[in-house]
C-alpha atoms as a PDB file:
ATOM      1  CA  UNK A   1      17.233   5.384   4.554  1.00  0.00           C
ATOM      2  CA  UNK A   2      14.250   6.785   2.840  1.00  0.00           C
ATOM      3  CA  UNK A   3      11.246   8.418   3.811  1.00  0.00           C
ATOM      4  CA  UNK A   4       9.462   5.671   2.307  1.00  0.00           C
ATOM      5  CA  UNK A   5       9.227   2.537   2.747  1.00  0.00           C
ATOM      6  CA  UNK A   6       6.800   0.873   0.057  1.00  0.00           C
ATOM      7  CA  UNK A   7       6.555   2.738  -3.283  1.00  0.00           C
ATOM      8  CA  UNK A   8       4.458   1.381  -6.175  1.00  0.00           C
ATOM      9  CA  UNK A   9       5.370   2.629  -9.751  1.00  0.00           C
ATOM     10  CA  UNK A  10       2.249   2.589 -12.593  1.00  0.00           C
ATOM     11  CA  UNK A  11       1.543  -0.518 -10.741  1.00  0.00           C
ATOM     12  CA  UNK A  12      -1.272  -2.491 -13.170  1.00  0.00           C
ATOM     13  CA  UNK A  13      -3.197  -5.530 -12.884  1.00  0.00           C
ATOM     14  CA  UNK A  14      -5.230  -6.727 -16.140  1.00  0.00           C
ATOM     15  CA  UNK A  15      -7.615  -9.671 -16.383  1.00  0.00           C
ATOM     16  CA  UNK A  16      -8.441 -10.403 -19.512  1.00  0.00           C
ATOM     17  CA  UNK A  17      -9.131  -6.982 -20.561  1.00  0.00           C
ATOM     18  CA  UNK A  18     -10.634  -5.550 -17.846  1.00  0.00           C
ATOM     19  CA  UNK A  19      -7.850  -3.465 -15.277  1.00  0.00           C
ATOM     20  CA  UNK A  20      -8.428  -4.133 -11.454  1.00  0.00           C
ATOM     21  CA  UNK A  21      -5.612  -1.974 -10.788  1.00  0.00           C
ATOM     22  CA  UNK A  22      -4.438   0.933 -13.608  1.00  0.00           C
ATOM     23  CA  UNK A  23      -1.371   2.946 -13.234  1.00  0.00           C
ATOM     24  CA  UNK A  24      -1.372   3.208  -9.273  1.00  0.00           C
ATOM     25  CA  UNK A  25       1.748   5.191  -7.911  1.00  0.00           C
ATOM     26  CA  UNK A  26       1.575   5.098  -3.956  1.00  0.00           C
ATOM     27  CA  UNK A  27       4.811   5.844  -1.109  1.00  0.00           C
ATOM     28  CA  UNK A  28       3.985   5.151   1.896  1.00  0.00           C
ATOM     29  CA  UNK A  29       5.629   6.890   4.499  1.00  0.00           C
ATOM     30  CA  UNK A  30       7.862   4.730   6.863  1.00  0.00           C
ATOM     31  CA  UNK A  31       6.577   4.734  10.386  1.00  0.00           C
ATOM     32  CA  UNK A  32       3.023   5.898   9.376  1.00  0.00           C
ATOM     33  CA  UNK A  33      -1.000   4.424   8.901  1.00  0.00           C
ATOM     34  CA  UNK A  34      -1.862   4.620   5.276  1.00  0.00           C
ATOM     35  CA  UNK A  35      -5.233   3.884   4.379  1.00  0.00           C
ATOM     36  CA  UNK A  36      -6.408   2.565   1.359  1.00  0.00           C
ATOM     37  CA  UNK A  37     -10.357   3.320   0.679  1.00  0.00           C
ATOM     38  CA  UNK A  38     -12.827   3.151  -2.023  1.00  0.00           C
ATOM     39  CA  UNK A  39     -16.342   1.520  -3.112  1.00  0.00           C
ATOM     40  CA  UNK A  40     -16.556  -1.715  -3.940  1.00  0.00           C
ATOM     41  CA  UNK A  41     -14.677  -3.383  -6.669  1.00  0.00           C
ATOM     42  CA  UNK A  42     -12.283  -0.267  -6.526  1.00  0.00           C
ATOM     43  CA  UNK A  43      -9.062  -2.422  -6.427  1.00  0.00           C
ATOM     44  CA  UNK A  44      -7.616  -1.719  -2.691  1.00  0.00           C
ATOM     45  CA  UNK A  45      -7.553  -5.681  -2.135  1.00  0.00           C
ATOM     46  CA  UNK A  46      -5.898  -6.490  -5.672  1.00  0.00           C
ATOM     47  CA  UNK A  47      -3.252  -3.573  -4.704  1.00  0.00           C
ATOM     48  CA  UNK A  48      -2.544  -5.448  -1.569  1.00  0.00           C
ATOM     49  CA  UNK A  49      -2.203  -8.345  -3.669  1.00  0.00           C
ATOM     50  CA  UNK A  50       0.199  -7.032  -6.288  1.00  0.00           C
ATOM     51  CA  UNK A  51       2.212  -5.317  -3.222  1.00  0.00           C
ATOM     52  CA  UNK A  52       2.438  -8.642  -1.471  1.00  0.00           C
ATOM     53  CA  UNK A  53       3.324 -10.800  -4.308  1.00  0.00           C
ATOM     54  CA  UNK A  54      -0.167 -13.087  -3.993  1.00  0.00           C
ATOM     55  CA  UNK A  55      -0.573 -11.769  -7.866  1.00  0.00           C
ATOM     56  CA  UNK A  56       2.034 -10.697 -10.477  1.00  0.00           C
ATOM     57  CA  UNK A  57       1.626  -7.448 -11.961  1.00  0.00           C
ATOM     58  CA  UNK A  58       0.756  -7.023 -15.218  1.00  0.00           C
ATOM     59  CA  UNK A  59       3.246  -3.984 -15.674  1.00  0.00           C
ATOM     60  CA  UNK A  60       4.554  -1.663 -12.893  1.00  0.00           C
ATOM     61  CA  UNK A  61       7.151  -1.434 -10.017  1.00  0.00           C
ATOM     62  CA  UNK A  62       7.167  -2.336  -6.313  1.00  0.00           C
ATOM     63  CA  UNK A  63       9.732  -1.337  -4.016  1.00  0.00           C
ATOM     64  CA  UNK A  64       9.947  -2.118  -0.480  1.00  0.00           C
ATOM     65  CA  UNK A  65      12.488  -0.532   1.429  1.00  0.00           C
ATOM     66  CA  UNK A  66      14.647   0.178  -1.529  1.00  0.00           C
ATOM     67  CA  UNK A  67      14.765  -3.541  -2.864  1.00  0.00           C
ATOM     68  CA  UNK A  68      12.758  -4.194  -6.202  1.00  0.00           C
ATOM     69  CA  UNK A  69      10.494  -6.944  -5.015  1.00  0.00           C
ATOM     70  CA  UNK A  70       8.544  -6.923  -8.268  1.00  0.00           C
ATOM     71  CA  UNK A  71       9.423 -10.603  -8.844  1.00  0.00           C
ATOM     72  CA  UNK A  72       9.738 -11.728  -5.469  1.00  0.00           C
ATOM     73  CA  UNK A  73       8.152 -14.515  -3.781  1.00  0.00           C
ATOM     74  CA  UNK A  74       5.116 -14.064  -1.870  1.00  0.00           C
ATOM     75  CA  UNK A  75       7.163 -15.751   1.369  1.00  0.00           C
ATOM     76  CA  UNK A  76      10.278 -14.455   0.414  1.00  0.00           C
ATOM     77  CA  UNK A  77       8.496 -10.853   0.436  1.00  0.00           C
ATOM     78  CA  UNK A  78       7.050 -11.729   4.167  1.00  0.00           C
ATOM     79  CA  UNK A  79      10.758 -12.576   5.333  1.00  0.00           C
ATOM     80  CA  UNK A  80      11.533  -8.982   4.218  1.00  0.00           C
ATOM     81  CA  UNK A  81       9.425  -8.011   7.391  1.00  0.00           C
ATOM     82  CA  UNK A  82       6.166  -7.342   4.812  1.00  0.00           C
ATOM     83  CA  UNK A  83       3.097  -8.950   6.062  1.00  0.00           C
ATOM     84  CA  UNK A  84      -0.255  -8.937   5.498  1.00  0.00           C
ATOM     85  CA  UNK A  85      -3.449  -9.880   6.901  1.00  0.00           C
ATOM     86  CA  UNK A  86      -6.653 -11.579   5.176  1.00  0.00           C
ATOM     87  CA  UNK A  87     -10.488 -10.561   5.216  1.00  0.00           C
ATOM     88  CA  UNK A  88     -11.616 -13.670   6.262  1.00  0.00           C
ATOM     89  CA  UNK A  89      -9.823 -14.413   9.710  1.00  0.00           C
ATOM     90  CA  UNK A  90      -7.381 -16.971   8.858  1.00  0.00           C
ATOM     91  CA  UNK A  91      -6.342 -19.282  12.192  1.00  0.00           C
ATOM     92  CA  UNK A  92      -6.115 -22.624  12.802  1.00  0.00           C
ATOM     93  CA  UNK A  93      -9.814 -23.020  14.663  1.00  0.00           C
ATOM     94  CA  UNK A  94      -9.257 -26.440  16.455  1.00  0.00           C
ATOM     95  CA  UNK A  95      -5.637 -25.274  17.926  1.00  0.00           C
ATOM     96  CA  UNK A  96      -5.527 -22.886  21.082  1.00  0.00           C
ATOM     97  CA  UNK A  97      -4.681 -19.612  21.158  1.00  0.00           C
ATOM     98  CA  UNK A  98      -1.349 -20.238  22.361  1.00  0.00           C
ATOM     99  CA  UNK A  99      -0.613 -23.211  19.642  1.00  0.00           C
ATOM    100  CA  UNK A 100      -2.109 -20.780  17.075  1.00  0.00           C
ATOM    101  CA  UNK A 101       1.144 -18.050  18.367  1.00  0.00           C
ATOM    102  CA  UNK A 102       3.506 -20.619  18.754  1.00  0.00           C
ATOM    103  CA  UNK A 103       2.733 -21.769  15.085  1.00  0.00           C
ATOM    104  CA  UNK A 104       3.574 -18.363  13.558  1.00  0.00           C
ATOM    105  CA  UNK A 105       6.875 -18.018  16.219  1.00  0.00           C
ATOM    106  CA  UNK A 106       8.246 -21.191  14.766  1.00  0.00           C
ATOM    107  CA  UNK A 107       9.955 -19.133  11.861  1.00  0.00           C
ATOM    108  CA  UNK A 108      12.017 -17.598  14.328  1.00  0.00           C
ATOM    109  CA  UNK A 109      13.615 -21.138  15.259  1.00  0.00           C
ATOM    110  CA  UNK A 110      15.519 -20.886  11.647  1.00  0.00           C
ATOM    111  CA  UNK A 111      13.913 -24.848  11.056  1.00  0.00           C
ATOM    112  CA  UNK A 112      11.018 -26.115   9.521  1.00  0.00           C
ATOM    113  CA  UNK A 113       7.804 -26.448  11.383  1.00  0.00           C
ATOM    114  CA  UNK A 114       8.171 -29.288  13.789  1.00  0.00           C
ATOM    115  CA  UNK A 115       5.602 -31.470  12.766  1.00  0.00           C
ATOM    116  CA  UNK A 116       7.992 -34.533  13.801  1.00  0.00           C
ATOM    117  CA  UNK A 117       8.924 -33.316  17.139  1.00  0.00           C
ATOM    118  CA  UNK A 118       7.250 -33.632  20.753  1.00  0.00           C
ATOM    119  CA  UNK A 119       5.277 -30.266  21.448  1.00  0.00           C
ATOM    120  CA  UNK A 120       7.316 -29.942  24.608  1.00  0.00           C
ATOM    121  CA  UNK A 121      10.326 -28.766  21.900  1.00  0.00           C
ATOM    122  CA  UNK A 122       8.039 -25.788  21.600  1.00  0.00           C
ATOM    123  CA  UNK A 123       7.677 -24.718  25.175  1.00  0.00           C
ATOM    124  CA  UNK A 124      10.406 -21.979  24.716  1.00  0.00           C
ATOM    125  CA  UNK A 125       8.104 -20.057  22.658  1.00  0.00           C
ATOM    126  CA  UNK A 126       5.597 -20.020  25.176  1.00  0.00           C
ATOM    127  CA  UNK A 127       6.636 -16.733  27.290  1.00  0.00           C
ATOM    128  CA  UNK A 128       6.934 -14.820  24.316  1.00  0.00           C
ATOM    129  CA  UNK A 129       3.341 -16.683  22.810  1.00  0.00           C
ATOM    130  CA  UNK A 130       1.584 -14.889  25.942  1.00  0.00           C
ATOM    131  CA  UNK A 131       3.368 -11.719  25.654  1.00  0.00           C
ATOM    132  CA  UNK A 132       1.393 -11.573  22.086  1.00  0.00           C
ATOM    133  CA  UNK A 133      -1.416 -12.689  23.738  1.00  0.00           C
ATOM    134  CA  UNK A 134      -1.651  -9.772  25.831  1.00  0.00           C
ATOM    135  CA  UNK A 135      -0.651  -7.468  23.614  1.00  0.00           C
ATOM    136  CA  UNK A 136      -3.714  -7.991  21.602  1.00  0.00           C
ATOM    137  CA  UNK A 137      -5.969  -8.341  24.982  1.00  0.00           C
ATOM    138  CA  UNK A 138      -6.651 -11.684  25.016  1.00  0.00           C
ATOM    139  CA  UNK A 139      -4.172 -13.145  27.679  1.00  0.00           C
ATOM    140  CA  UNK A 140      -7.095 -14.539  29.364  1.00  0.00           C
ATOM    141  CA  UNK A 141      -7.532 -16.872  26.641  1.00  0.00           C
ATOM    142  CA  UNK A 142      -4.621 -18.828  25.557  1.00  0.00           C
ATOM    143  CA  UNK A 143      -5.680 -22.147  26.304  1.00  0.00           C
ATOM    144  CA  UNK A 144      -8.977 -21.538  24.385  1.00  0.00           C
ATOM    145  CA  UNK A 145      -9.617 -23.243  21.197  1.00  0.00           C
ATOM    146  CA  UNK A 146     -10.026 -20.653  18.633  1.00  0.00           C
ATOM    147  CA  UNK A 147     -13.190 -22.110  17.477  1.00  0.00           C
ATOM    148  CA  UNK A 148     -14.208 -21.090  21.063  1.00  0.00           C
ATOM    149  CA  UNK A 149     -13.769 -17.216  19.843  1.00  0.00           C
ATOM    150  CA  UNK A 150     -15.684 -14.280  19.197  1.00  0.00           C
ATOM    151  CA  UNK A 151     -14.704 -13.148  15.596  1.00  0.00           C
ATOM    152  CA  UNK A 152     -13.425 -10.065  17.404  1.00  0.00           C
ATOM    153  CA  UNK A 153     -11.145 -12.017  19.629  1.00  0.00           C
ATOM    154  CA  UNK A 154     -10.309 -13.947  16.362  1.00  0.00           C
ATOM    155  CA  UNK A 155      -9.408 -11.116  14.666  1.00  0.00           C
ATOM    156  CA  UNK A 156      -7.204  -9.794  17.416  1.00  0.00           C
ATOM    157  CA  UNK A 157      -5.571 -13.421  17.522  1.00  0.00           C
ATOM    158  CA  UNK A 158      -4.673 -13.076  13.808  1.00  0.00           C
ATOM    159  CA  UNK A 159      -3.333  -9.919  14.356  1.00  0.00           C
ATOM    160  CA  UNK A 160      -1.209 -11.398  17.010  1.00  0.00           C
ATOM    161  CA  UNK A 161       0.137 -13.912  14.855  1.00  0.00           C
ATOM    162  CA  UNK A 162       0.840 -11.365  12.276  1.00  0.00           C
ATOM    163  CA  UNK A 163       2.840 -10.184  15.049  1.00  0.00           C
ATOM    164  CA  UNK A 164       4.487 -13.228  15.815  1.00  0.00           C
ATOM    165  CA  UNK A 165       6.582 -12.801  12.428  1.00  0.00           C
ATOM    166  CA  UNK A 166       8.003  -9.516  13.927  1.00  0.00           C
ATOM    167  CA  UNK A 167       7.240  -7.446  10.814  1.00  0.00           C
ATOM    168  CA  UNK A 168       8.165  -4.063   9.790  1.00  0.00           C
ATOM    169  CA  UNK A 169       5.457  -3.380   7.571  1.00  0.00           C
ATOM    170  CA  UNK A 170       1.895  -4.268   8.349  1.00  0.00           C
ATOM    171  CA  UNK A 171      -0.890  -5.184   5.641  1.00  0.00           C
ATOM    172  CA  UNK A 172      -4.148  -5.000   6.896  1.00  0.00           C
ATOM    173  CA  UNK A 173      -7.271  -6.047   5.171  1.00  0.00           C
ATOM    174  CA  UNK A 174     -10.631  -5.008   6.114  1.00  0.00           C
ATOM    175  CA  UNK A 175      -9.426  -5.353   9.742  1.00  0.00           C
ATOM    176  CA  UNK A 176     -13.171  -4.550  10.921  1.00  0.00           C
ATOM    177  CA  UNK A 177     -15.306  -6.411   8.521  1.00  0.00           C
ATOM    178  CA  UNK A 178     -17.819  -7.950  10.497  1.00  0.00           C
ATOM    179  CA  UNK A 179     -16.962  -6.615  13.840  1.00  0.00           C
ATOM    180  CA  UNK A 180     -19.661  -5.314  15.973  1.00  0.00           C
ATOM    181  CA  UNK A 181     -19.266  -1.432  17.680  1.00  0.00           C
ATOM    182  CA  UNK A 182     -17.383  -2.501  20.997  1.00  0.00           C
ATOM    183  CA  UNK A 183     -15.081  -4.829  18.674  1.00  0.00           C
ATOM    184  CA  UNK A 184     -14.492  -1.851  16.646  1.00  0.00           C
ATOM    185  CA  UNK A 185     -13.647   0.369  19.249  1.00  0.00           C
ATOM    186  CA  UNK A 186     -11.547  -2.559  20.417  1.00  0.00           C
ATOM    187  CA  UNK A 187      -9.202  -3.501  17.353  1.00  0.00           C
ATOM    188  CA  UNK A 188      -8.935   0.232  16.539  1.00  0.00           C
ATOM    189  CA  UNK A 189      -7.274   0.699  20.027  1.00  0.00           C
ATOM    190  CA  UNK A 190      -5.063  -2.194  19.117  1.00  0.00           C
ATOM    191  CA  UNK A 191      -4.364  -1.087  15.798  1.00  0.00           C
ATOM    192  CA  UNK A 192      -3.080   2.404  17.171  1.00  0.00           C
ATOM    193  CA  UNK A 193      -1.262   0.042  19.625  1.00  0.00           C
ATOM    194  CA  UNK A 194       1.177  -2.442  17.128  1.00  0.00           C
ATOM    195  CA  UNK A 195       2.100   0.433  14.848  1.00  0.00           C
ATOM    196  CA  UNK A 196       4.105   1.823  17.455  1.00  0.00           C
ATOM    197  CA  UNK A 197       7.684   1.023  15.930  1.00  0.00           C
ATOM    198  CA  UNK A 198       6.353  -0.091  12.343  1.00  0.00           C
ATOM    199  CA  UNK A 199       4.094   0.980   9.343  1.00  0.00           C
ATOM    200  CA  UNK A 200       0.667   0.410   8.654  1.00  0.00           C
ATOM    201  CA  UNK A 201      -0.994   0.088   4.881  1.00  0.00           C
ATOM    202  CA  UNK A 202      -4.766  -0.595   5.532  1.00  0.00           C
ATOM    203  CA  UNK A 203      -7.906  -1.229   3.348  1.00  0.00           C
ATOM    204  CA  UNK A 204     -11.298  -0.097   5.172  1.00  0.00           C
ATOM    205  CA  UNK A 205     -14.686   0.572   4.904  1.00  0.00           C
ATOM    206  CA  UNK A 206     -15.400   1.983   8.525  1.00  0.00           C
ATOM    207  CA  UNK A 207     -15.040   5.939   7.737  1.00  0.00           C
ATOM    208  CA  UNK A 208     -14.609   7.015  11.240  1.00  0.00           C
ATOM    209  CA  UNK A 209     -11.772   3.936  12.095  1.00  0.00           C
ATOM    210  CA  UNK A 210     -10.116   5.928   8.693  1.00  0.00           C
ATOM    211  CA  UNK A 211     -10.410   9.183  10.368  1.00  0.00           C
ATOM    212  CA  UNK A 212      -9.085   7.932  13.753  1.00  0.00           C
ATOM    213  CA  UNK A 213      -6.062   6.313  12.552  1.00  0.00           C
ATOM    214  CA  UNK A 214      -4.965   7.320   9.148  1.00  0.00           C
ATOM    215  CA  UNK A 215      -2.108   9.857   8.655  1.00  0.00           C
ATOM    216  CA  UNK A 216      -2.656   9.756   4.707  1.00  0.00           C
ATOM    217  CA  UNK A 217      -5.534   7.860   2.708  1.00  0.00           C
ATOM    218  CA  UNK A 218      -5.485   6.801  -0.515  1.00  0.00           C
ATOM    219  CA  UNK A 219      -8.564   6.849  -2.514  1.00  0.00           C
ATOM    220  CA  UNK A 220      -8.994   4.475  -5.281  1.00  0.00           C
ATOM    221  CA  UNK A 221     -11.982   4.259  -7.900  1.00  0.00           C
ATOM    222  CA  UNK A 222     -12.415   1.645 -11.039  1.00  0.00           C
ATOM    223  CA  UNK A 223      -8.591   0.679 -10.218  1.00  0.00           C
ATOM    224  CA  UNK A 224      -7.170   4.655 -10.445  1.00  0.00           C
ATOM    225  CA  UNK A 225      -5.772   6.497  -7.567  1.00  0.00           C
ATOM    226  CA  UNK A 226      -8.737   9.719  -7.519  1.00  0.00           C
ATOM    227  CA  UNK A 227      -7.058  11.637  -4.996  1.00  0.00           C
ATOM    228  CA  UNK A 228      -4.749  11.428  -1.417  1.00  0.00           C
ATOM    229  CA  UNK A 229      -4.090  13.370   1.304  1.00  0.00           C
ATOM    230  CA  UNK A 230      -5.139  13.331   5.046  1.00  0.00           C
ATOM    231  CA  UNK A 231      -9.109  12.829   6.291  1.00  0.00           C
ATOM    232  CA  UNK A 232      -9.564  16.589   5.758  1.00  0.00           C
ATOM    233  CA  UNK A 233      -8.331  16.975   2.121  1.00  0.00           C
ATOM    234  CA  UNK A 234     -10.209  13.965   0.880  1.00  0.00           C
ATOM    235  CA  UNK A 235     -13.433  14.320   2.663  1.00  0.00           C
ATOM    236  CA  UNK A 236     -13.796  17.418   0.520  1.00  0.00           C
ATOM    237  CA  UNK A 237     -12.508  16.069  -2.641  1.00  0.00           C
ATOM    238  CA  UNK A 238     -15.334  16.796  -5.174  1.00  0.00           C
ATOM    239  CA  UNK A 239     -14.637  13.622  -7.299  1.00  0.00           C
ATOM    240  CA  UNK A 240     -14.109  11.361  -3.489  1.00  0.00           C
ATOM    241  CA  UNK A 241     -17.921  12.626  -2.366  1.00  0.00           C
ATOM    242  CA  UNK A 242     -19.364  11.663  -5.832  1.00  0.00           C
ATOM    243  CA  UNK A 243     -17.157   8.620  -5.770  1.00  0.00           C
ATOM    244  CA  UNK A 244     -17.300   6.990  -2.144  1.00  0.00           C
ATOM    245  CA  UNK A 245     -18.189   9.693   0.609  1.00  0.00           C
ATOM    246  CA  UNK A 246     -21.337  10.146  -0.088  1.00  0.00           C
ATOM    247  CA  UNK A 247     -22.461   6.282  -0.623  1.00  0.00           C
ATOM    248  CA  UNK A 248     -20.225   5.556   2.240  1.00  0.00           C
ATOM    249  CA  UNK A 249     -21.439   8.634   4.560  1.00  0.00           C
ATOM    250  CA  UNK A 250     -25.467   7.141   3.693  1.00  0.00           C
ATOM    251  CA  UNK A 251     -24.588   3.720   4.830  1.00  0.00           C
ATOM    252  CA  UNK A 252     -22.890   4.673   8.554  1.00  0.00           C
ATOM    253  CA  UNK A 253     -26.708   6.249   8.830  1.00  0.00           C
ATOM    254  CA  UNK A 254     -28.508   3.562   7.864  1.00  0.00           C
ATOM    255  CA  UNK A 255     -26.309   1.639  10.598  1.00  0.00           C
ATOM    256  CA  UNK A 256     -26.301   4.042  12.831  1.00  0.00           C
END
């Protein structure tokens, strides 16, 4: 088995003329956090994209543990054990917290959702529902609406329906976009937690989350890979500081 587990292969994106994503080669070590960074309108979401099947690639290679998934469907690509996670939390708001889990455990059945069928056909996913559940911290809550939520406890809800799927590759976008400090401090800990046993591929703007959990980062600018290596090697990339660092470095002061 190799070392890697997603590799990428001049991996392009074009919109009407203009490249989101140009030429991007990226491995990702099996087992590992890899962090995608960059400023704004750098590409790291349309990467995640391309990698995930949500887009076609204008030209390029994807790989995922040595099967060309290039042309794969987006769910076929999931069943692989390749999932991803959205900005914008995406749960069912009116369901509970359990019903939310149970939802994504379903696939495991081997039928289709059981829209048709009394919920009481769904009560054998209900151990394993709260195991998730406190995994991610918020046992206390599965009979809670999700509207009901803070967006942290959201977040670490979605996280434990990506779960649910059982994947061996985690996508994770933006995992702390509008998360206050202590939510921060709490979805890091989980992070560090799930990727016990399976790979990470993140995109991130929080710096310091980066240098907590990242064992390589990939910096992208304009749709280009400008440089990778661990926290230390790209933190003192000339081209990264001009790039991101320094932008990035002046706005963690200002919200100090």
């Amino acid at each position: 088995m190799s070392d890697w587990i997603v590799e990428t292969e001049s991996l392009s994106r074009e919109f009407k003329g203009f490249f989101a994503v140009r030429g991007v080669s990226l491995k990702v070590r099996r087992g590992s956090i890899h962090a995608l960074i960059g400023p704004n309108g750098a590409g790291k979401t349309t990467c995640f994209n391309l990698i995930t099947r949500f887009l076609p690639a204008s030209d390029g290679k994807i790989v995922y543990n040595g099967r060309d998934i290039t042309h794969t469907e987006p769910a076929d690509v999931a069943r692989l054990g390749l999932v991803r996670s959205f900005q914008i939390s995406a749960v069912f708001l009116h369901m509970t917290v359990r019903e939310n889990i149970r939802v994504a455990l379903q696939r495991k059945l081997g039928t289709s959702f059981h829209f048709w069928r009394p919920e009481s056909s769904l009560t054998s996913l209900d151990a394993r529902a709260a195991e998730l559940a406190e995994a991610v911290g918020i046992a206390d809550h599965l009979d809670t609406p999700a509207v009901s939520l803070s967006y942290g406890r959201k977040r670490a809800l979605e996280i434990a329906t990506t779960l649910a799927l059982d994947p061996e590759m985690l996508l994770l976008d933006e995992p702390m976009a509008g998360l206050g400090r202590e939510d921060v401090e709490r979805i890091t800990r989980l992070i560090k937690q799930v990727s016990e046993g399976r790979t990470v591929l993140m995109v991130e703007h929080n710096l310091k989350v980066v240098a907590t959990l990242s064992d390589t980062i990939t910096v992208l600018a304009r749709g280009e890979v400008l440089a990778e290596g661990d926290y230390a090697t790209v933190s003192q990339h000339p081209q990264v500081i001009e790039a991101y660092m320094g932008s990035a470095t002046a706005e963690d002061r200002d919200h100090g």
